[in-house]
Protein backbone atom coordinates (compact mmCIF):
# COMPACT_ATOMS: atom_id res chain seq x y z
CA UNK A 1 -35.87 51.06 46.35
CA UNK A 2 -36.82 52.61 49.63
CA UNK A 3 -35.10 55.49 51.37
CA UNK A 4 -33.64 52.87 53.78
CA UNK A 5 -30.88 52.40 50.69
CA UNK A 6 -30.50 55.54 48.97
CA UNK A 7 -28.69 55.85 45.59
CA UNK A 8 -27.64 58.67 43.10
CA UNK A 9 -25.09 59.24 40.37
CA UNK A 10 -22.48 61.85 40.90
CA UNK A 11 -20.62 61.57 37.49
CA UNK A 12 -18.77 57.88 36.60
CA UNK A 13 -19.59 57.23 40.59
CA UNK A 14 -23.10 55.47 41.82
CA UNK A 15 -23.55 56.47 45.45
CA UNK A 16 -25.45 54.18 47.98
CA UNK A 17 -25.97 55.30 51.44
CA UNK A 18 -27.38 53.10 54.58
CA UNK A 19 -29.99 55.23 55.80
CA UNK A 20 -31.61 54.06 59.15
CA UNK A 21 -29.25 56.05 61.42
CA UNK A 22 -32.16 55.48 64.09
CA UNK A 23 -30.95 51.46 64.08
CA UNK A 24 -27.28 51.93 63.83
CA UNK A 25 -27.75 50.68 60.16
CA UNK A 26 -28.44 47.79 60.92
CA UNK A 27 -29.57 45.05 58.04
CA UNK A 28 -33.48 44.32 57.51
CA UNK A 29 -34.95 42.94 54.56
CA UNK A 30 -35.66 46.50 53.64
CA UNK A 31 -31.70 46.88 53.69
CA UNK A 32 -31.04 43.72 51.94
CA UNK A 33 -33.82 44.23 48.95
CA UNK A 34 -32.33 48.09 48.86
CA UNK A 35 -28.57 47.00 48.67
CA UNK A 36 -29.36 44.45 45.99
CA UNK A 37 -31.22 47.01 43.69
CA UNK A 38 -28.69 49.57 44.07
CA UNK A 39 -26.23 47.26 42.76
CA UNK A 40 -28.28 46.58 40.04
CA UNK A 41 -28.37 50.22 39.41
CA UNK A 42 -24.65 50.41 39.44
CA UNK A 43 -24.21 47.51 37.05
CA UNK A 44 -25.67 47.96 34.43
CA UNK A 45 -25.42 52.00 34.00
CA UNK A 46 -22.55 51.87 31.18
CA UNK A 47 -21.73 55.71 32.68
CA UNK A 48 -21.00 54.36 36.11
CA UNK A 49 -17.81 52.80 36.52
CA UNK A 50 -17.17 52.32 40.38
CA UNK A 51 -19.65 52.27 43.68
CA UNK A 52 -19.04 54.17 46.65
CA UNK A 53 -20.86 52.63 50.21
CA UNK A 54 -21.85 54.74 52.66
CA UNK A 55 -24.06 55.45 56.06
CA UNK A 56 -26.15 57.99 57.36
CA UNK A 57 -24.78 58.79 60.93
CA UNK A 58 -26.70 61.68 61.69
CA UNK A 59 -28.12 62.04 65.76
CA UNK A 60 -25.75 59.10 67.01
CA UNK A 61 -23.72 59.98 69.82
CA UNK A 62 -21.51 57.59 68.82
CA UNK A 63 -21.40 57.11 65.04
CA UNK A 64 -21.95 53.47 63.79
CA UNK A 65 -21.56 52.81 60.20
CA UNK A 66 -23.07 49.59 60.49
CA UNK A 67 -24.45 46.86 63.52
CA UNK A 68 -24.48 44.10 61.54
CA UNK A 69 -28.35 41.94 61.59
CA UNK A 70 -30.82 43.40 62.89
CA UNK A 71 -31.79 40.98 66.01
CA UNK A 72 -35.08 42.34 66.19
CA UNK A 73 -36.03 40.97 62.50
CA UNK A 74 -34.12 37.96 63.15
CA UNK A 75 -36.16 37.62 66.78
CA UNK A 76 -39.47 38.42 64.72
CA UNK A 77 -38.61 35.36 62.38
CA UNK A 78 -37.54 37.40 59.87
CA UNK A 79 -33.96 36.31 59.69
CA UNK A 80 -34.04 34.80 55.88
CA UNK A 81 -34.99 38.58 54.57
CA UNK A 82 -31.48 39.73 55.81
CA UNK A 83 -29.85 37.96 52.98
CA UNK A 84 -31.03 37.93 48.94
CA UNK A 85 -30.39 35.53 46.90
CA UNK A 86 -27.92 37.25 44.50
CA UNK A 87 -26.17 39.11 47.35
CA UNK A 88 -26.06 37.40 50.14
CA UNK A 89 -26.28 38.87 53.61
CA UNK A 90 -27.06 42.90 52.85
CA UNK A 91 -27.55 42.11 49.55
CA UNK A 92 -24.09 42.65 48.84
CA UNK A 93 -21.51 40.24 50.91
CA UNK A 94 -21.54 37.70 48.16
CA UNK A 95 -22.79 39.53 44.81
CA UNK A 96 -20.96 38.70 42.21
CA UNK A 97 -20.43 42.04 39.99
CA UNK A 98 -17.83 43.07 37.93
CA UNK A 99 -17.35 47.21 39.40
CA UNK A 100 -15.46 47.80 42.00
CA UNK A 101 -17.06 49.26 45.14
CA UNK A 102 -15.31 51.93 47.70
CA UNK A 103 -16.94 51.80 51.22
CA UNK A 104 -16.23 55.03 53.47
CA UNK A 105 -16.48 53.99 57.27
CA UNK A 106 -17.14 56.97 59.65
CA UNK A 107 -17.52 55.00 62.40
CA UNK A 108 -18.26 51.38 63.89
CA UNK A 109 -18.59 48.71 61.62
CA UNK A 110 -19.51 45.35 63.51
CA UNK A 111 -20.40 41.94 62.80
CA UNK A 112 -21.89 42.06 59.39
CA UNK A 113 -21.33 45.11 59.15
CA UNK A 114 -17.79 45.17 59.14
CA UNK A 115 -18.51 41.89 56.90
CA UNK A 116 -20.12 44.63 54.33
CA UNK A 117 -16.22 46.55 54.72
CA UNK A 118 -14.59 43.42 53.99
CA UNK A 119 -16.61 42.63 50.62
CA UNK A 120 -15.62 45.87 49.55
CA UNK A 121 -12.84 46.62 46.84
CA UNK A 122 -11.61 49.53 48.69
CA UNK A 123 -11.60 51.19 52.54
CA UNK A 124 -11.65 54.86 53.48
CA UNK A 125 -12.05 55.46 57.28
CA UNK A 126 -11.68 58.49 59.93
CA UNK A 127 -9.85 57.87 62.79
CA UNK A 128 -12.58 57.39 65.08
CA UNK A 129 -14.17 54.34 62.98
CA UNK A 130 -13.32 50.56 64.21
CA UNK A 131 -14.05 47.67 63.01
CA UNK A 132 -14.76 44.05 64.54
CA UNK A 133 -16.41 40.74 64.60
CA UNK A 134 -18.51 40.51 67.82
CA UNK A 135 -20.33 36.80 66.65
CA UNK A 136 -18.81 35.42 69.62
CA UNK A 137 -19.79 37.14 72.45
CA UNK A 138 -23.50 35.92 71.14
CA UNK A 139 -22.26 32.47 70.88
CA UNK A 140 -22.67 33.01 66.93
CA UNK A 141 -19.93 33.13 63.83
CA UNK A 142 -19.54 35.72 61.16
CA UNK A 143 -21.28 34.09 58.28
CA UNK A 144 -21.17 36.53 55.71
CA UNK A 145 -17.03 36.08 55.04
CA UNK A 146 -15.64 37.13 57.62
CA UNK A 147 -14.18 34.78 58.80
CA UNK A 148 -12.30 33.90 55.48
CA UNK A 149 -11.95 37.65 54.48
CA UNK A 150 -10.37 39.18 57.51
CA UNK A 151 -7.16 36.69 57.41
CA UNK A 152 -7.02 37.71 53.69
CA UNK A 153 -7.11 41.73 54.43
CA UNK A 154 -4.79 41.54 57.61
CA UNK A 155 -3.14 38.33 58.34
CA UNK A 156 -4.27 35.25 60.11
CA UNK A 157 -2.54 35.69 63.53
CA UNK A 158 -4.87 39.44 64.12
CA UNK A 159 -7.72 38.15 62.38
CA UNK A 160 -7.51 34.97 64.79
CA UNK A 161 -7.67 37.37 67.58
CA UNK A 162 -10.59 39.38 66.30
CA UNK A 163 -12.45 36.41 65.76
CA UNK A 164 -11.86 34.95 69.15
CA UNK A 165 -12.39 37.70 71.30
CA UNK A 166 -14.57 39.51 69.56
CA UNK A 167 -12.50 42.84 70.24
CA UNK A 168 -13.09 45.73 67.28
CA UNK A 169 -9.69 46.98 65.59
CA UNK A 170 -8.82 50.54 65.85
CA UNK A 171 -9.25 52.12 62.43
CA UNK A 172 -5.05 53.29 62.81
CA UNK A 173 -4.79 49.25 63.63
CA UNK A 174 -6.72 48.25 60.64
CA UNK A 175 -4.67 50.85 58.27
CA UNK A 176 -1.44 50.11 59.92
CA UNK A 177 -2.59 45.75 58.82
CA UNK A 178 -3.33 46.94 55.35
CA UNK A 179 -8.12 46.74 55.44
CA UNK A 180 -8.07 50.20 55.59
CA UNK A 181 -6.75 51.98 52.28
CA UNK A 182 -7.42 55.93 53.05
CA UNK A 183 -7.73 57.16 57.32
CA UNK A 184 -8.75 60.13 57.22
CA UNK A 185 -10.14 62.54 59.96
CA UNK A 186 -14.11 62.35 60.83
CA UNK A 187 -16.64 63.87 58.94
CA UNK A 188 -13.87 63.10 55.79
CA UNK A 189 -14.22 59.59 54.97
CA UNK A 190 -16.79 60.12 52.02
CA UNK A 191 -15.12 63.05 50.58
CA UNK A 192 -11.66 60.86 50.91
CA UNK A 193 -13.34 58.00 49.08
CA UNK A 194 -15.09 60.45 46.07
CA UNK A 195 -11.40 61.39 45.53
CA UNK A 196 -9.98 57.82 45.23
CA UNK A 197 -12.87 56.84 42.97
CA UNK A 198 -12.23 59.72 40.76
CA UNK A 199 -8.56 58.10 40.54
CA UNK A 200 -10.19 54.85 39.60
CA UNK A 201 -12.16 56.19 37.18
CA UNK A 202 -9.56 58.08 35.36
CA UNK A 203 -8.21 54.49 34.36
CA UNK A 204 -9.60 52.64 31.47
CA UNK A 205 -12.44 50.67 33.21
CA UNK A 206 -12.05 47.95 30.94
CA UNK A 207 -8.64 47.07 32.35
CA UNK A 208 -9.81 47.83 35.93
CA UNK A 209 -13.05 45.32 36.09
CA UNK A 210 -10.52 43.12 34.36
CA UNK A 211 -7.62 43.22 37.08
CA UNK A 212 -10.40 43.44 40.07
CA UNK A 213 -11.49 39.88 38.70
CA UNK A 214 -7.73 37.91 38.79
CA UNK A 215 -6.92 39.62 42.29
CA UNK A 216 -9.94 38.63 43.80
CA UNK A 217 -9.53 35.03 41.90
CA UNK A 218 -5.69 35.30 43.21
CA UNK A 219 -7.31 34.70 46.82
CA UNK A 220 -8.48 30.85 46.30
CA UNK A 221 -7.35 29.58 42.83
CA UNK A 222 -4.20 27.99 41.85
CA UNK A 223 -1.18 29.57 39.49
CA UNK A 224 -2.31 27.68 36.49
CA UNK A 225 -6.16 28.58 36.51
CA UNK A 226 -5.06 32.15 37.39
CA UNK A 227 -2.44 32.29 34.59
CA UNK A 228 -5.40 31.10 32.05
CA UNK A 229 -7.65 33.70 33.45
CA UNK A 230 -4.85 36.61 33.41
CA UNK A 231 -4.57 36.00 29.62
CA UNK A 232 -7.91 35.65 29.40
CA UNK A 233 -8.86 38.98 30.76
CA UNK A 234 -5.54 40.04 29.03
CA UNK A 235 -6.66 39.31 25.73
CA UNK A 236 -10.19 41.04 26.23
CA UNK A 237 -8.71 44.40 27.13
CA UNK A 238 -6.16 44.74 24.31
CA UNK A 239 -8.78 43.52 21.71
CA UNK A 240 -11.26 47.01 23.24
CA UNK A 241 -11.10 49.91 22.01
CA UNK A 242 -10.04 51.60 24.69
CA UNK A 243 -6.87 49.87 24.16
CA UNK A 244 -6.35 51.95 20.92
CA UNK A 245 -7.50 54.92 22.52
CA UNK A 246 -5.10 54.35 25.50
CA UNK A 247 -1.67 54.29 23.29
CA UNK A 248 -2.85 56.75 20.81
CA UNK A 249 -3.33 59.37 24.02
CA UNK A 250 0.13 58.36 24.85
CA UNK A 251 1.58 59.00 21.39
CA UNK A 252 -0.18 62.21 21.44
CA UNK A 253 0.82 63.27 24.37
CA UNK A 254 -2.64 64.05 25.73
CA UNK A 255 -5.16 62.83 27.92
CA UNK A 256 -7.29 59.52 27.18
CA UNK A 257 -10.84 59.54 26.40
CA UNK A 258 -12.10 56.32 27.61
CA UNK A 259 -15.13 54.94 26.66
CA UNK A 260 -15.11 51.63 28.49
CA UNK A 261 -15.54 49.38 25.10
């Protein structure tokens, strides 16, 4: 992994941070391959239980989480290296994982980069982030999700208008629709997001990666495959340990140890 993606454990949390501040964080193939292994990372550590997404704003006048593509590696020919083939655009818009993954927004987040927001589990954002879906006003479309995604997080009748004008949401917009779960002053936004994760991780992960799955599944399956996956998932979790662990901390009276087996 370069230090275009950076990534580091801070207890049960696996930080990544977008780190070309100089490009607005926008996605290269260096991005893309970075993403994609930091994932990795974050998968298969059994001590990490939740992501946190992040970008290095540092010397932009006007803070931009992420631009989206990079047009000068798509003008260079470069434009398949944007997307693995795990992950999708970023290496992350379509990776299928089970963890879920905070992203803290300080700042813009356009085109597929508010695309990288809306693959997220989870938004934190200060006040003076936005987000938006330009693709239009370059005769292009989001092609990453978002333009299945956005209706999803805020309705269809905003996310129509997003996606036709190409106008960014204010981040008090975007909390007051329900894609933005934390707004927080600037500068706070990964702080804000640490603290949520720790309240994620104080859950039995088991039972989180389980209920991630059927909401996300709730988006585009019917009741009846969703009812044979909730018992599914249902039936995996009370068979774990942690289960045990879970009502003997109750009957005790004390604090659960989980384990996440």
């Amino acid at each position: 992994m370069s230090d275009i993606v950076q990534y580091e454990v801070q207890g049960r949390i696996g930080v990544i941070t977008l780190n070309r501040p100089e490009a607005r964080n926008a996605v290269n193939g260096d991005v893309a391959a970075g993403v994609e292994a930091a994932i990795d990372q974050l998968e298969a550590d059994p001590g990490v239980w939740v992501g946190i997404i992040r970008a290095n704003t540092e010397g932009q006048d006007r803070p931009v989480f992420c631009a989206g593509a990079d047009l000068k590696a798509i003008n260079s020919g470069n434009a398949a290296a944007l997307a693995t083939k795990r992950g999708g655009f970023a290496g992350f818009a379509y990776r299928d994982r089970v963890k879920p993954v905070i992203v803290a927004v300080d700042g813009l987040a356009t085109a597929g980069g508010c695309e990288i927001v809306l693959a997220a589990d989870l938004v934190v954002a200060t006040t003076r982030s936005a987000f938006g879906l330009a693709e239009v006003k370059r005769n292009l479309i989001a092609g990453a999700g978002g333009l299945f995604r956005l209706p999803r997080a805020i309705g269809r009748s905003a996310a129509m208008e997003m996606i036709l004008t190409g106008e960014p949401l204010s981040a008090q917009r975007a909390y007051d629709l329900g894609l933005v779960n934390r707004l927080v002053e600037p500068g706070k936004a990964f702080d804000e997001a640490v603290a949520l994760a720790n309240q994620v991780t104080a859950a039995a992960p088991l039972a989180v990666y389980a209920s991630r799955k059927v909401v996300l599944a709730a988006a585009c399956e019917d009741d009846d495959t969703l009812k044979r996956m909730t018992n599914e998932e249902f039936a995996g979790v009370m068979s774990s340990e942690d289960t045990k662990e879970g009502l003997t901390a109750f009957i005790e009276k004390r604090l659960p140890n989980w384990q996440g087996r």
